[in-house]
PDB file of N, CA and C in Angstrom:
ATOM      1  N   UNK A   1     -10.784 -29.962 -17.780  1.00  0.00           N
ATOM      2  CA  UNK A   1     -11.423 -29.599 -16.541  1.00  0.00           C
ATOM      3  C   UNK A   1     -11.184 -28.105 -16.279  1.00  0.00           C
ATOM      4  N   UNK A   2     -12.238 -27.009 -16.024  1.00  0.00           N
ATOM      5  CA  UNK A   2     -12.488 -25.648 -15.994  1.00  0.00           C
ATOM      6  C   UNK A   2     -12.172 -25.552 -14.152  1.00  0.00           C
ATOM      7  N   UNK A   3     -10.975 -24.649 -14.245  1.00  0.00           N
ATOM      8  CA  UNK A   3     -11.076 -24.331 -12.863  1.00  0.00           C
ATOM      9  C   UNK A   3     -11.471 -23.278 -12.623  1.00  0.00           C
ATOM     10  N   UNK A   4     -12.690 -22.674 -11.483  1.00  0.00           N
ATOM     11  CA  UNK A   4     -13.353 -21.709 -11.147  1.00  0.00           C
ATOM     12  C   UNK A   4     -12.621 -21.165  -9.672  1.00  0.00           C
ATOM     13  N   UNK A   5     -12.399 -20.028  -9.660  1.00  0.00           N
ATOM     14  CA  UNK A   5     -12.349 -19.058  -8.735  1.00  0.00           C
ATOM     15  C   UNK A   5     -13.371 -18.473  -8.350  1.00  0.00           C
ATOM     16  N   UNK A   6     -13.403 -18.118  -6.828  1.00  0.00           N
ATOM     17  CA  UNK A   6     -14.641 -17.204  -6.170  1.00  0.00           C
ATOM     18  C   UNK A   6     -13.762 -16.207  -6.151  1.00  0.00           C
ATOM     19  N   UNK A   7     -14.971 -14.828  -6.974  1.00  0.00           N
ATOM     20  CA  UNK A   7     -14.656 -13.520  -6.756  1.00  0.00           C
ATOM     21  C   UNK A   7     -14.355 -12.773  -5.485  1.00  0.00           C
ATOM     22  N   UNK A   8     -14.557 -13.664  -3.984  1.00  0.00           N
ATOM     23  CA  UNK A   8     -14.320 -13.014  -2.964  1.00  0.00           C
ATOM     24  C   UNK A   8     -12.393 -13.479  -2.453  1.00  0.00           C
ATOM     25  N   UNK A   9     -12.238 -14.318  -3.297  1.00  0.00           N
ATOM     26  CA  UNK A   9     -11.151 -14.769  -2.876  1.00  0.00           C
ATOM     27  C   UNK A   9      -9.598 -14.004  -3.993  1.00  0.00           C
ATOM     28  N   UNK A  10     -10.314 -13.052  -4.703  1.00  0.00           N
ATOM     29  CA  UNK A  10      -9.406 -12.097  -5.256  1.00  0.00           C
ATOM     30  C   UNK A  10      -9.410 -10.732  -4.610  1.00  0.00           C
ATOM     31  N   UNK A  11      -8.194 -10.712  -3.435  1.00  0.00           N
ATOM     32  CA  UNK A  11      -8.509  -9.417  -2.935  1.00  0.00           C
ATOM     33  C   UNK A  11      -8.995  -7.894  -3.357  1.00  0.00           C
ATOM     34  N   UNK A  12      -8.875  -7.245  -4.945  1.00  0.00           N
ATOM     35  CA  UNK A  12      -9.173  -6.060  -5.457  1.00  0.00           C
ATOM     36  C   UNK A  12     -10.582  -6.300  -5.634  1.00  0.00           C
ATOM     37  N   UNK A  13     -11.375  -7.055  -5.841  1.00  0.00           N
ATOM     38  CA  UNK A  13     -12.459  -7.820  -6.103  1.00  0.00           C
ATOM     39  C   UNK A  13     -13.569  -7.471  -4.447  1.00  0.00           C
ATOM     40  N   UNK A  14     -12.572  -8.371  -3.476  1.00  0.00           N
ATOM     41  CA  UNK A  14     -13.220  -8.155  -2.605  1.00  0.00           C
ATOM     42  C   UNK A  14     -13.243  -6.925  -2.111  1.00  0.00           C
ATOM     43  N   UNK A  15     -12.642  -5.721  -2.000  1.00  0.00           N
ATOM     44  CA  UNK A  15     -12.736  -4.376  -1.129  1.00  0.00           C
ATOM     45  C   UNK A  15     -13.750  -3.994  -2.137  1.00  0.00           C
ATOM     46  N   UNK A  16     -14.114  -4.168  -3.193  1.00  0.00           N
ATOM     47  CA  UNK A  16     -15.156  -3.406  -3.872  1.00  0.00           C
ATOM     48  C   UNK A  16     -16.528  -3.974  -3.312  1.00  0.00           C
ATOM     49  N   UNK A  17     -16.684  -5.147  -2.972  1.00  0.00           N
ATOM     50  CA  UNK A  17     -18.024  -5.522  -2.567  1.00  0.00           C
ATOM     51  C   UNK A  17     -18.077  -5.501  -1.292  1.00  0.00           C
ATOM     52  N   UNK A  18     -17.329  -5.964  -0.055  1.00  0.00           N
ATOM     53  CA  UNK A  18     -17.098  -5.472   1.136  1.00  0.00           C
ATOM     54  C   UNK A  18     -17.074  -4.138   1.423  1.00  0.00           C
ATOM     55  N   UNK A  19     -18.542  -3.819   2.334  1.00  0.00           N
ATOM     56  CA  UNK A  19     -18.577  -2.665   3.134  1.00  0.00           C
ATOM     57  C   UNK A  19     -16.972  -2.024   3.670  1.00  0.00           C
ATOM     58  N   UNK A  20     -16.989  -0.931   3.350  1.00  0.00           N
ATOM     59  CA  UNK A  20     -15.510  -0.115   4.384  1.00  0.00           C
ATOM     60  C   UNK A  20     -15.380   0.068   6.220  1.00  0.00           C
ATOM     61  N   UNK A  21     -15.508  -1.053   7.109  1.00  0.00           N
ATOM     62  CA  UNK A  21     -15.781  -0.531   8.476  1.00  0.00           C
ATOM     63  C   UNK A  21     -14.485  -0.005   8.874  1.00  0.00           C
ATOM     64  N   UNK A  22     -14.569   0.672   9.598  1.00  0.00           N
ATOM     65  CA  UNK A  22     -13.284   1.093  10.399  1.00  0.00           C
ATOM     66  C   UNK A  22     -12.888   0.123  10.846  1.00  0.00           C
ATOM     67  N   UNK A  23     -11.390   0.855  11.168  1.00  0.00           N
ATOM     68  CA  UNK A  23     -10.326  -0.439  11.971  1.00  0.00           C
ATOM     69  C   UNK A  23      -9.835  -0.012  13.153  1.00  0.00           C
ATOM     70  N   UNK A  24     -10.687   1.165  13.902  1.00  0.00           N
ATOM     71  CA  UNK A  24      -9.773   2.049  14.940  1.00  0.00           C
ATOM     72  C   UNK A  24      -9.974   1.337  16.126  1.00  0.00           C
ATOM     73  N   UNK A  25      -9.587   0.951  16.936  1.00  0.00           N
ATOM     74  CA  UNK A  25      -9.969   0.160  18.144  1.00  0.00           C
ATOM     75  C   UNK A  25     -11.128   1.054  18.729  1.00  0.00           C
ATOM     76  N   UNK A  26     -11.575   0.483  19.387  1.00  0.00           N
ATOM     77  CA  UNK A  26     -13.128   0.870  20.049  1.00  0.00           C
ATOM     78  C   UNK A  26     -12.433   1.762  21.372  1.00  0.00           C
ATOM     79  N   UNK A  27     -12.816   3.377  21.881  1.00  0.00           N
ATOM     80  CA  UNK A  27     -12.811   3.929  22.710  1.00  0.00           C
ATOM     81  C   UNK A  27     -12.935   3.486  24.289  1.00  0.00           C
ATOM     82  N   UNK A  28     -13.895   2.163  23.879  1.00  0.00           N
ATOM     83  CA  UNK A  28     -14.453   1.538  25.531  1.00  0.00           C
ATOM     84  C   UNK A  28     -13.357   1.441  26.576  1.00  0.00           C
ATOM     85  N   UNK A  29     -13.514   1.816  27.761  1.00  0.00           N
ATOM     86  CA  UNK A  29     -12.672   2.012  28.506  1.00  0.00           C
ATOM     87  C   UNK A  29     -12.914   0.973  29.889  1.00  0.00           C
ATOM     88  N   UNK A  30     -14.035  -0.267  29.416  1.00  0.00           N
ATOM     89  CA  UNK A  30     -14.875  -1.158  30.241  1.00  0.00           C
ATOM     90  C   UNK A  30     -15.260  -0.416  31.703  1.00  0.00           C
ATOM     91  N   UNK A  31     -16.200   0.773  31.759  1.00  0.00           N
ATOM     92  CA  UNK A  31     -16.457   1.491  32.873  1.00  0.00           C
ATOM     93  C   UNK A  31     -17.603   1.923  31.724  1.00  0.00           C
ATOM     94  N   UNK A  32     -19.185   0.760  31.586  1.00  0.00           N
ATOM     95  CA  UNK A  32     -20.118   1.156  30.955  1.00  0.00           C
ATOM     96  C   UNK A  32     -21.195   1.298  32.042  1.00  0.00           C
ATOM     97  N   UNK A  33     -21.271   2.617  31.997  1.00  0.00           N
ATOM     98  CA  UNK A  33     -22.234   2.943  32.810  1.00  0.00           C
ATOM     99  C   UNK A  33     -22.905   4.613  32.137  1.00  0.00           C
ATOM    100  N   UNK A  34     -24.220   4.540  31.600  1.00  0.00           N
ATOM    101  CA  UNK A  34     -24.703   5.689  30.949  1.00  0.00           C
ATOM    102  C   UNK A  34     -25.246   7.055  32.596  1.00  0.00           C
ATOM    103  N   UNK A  35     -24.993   7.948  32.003  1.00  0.00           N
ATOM    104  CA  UNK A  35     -25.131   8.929  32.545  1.00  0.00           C
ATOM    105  C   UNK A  35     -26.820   9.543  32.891  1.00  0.00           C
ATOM    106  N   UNK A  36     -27.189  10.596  33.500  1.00  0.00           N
ATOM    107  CA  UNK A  36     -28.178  11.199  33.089  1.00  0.00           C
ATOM    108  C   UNK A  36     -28.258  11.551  31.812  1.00  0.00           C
ATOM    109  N   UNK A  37     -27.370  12.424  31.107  1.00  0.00           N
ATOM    110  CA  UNK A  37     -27.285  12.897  29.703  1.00  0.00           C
ATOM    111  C   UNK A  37     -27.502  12.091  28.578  1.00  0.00           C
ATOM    112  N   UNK A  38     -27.167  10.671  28.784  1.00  0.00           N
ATOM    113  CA  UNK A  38     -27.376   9.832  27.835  1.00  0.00           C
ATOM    114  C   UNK A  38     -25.772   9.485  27.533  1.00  0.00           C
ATOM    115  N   UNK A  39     -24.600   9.853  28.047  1.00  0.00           N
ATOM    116  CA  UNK A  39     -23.600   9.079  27.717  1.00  0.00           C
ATOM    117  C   UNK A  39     -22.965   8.444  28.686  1.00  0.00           C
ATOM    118  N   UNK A  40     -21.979   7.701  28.140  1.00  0.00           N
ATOM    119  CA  UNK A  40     -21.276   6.437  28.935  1.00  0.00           C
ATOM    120  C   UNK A  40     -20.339   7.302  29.797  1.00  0.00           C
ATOM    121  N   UNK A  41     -19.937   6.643  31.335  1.00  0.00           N
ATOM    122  CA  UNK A  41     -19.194   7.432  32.162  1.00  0.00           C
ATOM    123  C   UNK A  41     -17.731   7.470  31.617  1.00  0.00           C
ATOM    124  N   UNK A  42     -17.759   6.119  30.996  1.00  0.00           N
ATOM    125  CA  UNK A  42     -16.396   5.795  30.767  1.00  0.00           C
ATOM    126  C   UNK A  42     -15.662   6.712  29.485  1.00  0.00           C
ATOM    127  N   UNK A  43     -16.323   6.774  28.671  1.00  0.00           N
ATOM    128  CA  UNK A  43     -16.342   6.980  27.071  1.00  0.00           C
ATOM    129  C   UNK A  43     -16.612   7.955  26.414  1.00  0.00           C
ATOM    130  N   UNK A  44     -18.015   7.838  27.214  1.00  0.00           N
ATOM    131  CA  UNK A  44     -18.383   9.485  26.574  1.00  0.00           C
ATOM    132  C   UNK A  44     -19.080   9.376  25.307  1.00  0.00           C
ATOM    133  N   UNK A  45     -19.693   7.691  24.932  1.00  0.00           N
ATOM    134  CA  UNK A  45     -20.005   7.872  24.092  1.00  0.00           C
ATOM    135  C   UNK A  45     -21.342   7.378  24.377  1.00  0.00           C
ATOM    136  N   UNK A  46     -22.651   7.969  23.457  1.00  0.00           N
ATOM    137  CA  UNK A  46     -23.816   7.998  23.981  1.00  0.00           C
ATOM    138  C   UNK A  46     -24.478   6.353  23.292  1.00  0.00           C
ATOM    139  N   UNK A  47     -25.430   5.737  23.472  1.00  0.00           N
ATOM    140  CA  UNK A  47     -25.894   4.232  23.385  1.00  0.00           C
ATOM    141  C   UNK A  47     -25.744   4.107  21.939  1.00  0.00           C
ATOM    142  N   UNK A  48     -26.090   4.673  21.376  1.00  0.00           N
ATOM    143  CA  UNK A  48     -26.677   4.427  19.482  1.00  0.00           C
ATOM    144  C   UNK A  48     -24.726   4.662  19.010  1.00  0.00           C
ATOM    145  N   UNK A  49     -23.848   5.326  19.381  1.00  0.00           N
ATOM    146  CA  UNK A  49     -22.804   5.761  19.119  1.00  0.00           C
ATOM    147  C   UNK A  49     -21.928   4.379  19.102  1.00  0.00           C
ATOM    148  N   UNK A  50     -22.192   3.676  20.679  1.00  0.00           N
ATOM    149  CA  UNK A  50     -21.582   2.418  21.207  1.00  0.00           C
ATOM    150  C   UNK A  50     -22.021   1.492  19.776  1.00  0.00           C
ATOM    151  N   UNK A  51     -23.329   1.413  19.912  1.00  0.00           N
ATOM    152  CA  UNK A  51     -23.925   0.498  18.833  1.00  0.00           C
ATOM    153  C   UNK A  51     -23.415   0.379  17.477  1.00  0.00           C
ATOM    154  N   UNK A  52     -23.355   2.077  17.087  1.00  0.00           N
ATOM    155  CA  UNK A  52     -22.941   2.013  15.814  1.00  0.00           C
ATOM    156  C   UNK A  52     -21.403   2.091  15.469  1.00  0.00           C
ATOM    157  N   UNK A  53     -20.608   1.707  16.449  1.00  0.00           N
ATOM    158  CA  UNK A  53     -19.047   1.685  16.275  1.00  0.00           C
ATOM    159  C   UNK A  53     -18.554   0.773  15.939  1.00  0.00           C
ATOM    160  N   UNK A  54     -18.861  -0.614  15.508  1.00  0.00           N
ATOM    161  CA  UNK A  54     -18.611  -1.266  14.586  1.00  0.00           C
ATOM    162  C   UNK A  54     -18.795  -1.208  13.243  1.00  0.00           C
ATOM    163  N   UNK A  55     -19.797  -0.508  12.533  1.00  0.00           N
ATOM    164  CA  UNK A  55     -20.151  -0.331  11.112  1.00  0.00           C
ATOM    165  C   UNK A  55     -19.704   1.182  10.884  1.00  0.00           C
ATOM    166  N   UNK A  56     -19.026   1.493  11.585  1.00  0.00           N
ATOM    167  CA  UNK A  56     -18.782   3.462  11.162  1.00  0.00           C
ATOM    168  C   UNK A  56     -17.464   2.824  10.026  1.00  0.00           C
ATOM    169  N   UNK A  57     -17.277   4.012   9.111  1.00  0.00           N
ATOM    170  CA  UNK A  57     -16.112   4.029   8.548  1.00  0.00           C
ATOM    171  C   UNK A  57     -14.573   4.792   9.566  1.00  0.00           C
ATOM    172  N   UNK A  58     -13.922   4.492   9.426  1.00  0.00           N
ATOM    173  CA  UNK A  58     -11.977   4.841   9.356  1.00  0.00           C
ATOM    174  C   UNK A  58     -12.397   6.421   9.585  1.00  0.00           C
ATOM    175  N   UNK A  59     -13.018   7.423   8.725  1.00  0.00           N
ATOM    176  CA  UNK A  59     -13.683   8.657   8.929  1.00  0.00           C
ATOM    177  C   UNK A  59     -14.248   9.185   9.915  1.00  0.00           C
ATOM    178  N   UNK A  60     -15.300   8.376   9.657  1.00  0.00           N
ATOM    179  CA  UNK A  60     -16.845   8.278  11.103  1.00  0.00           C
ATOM    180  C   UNK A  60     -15.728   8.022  12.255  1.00  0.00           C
ATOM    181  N   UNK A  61     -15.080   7.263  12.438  1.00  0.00           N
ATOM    182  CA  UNK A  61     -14.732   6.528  13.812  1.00  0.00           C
ATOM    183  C   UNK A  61     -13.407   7.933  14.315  1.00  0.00           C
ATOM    184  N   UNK A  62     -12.797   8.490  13.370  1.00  0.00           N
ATOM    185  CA  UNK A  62     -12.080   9.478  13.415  1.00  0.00           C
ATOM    186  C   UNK A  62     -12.693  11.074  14.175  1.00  0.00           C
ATOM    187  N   UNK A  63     -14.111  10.717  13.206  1.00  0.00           N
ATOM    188  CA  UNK A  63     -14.813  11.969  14.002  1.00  0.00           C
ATOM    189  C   UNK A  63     -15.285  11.886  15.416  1.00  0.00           C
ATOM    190  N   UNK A  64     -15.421  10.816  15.652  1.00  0.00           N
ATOM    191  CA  UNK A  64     -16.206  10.674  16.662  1.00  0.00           C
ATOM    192  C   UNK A  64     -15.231  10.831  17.601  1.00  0.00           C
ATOM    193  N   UNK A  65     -14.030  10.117  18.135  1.00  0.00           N
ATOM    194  CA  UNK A  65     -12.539  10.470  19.071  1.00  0.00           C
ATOM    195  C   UNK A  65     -12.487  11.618  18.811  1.00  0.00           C
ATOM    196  N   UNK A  66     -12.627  12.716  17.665  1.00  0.00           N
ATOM    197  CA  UNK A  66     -12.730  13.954  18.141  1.00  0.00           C
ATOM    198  C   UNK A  66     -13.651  14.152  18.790  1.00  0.00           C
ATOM    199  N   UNK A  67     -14.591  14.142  18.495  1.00  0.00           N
ATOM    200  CA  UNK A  67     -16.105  14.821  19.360  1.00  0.00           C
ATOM    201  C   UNK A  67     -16.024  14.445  21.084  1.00  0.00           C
ATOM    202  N   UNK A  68     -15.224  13.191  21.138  1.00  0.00           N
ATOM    203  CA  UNK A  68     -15.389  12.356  22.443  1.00  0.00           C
ATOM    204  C   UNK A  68     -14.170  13.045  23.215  1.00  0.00           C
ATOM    205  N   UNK A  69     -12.878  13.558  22.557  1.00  0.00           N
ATOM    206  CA  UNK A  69     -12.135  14.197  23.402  1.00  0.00           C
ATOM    207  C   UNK A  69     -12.178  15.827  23.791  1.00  0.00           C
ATOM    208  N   UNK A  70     -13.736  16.174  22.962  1.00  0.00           N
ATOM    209  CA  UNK A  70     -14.280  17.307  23.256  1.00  0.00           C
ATOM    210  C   UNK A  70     -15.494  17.733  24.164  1.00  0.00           C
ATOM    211  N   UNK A  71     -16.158  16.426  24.277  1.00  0.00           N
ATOM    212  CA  UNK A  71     -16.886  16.061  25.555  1.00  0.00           C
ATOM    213  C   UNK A  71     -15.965  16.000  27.261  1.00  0.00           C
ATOM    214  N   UNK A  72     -14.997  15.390  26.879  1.00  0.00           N
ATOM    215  CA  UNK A  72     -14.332  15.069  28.042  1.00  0.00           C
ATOM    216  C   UNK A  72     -13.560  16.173  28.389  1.00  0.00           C
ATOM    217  N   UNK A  73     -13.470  16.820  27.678  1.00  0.00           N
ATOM    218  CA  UNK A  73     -12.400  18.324  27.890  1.00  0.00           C
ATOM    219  C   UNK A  73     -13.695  19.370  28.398  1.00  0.00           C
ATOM    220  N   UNK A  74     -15.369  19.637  28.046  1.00  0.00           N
ATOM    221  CA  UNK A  74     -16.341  19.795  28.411  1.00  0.00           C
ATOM    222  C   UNK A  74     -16.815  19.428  29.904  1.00  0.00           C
ATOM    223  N   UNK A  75     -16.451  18.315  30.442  1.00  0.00           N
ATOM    224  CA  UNK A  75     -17.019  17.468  31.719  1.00  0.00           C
ATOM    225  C   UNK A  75     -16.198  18.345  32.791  1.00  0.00           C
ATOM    226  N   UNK A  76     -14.639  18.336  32.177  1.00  0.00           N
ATOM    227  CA  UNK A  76     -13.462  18.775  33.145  1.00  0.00           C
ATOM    228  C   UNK A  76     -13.209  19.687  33.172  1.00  0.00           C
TER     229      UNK A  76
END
């Protein structure tokens, strides 16, 4: 009797076929409310940004807390 393994269930296996999303916790500060400008009061981060902060990479999600603590340093 041939025992078979699924390739997703060998972890080196799986990070190669699994997308890379970030792991940074989400900025949301639950105070969603968009601005005239197009960003969130709370956050600072604009709709498509919110949207796309689950699929950004560890990188992406890095840049963006910069950009967002450069908005907020901008407001003040």
């Amino acid at each position: 009797m041939k025992t078979y393994v699924c390739s997703m269930s060998i972890p080196h296996v799986r990070r190669r076929i699994a997308p890379r999303f970030g792991s940074t916790p989400s900025p949301c500060v639950k105070v969603c409310e968009i601005d005239d400008d197009g960003f969130c009061l709370g956050c600072k981060r604009t709709v498509d940004e919110i949207r796309d902060w689950m699929i950004m990479s560890d990188y992406e999600q890095q840049l963006l807390l910069c950009e967002l603590k450069r908005r907020h340093n901008e407001k003040n």
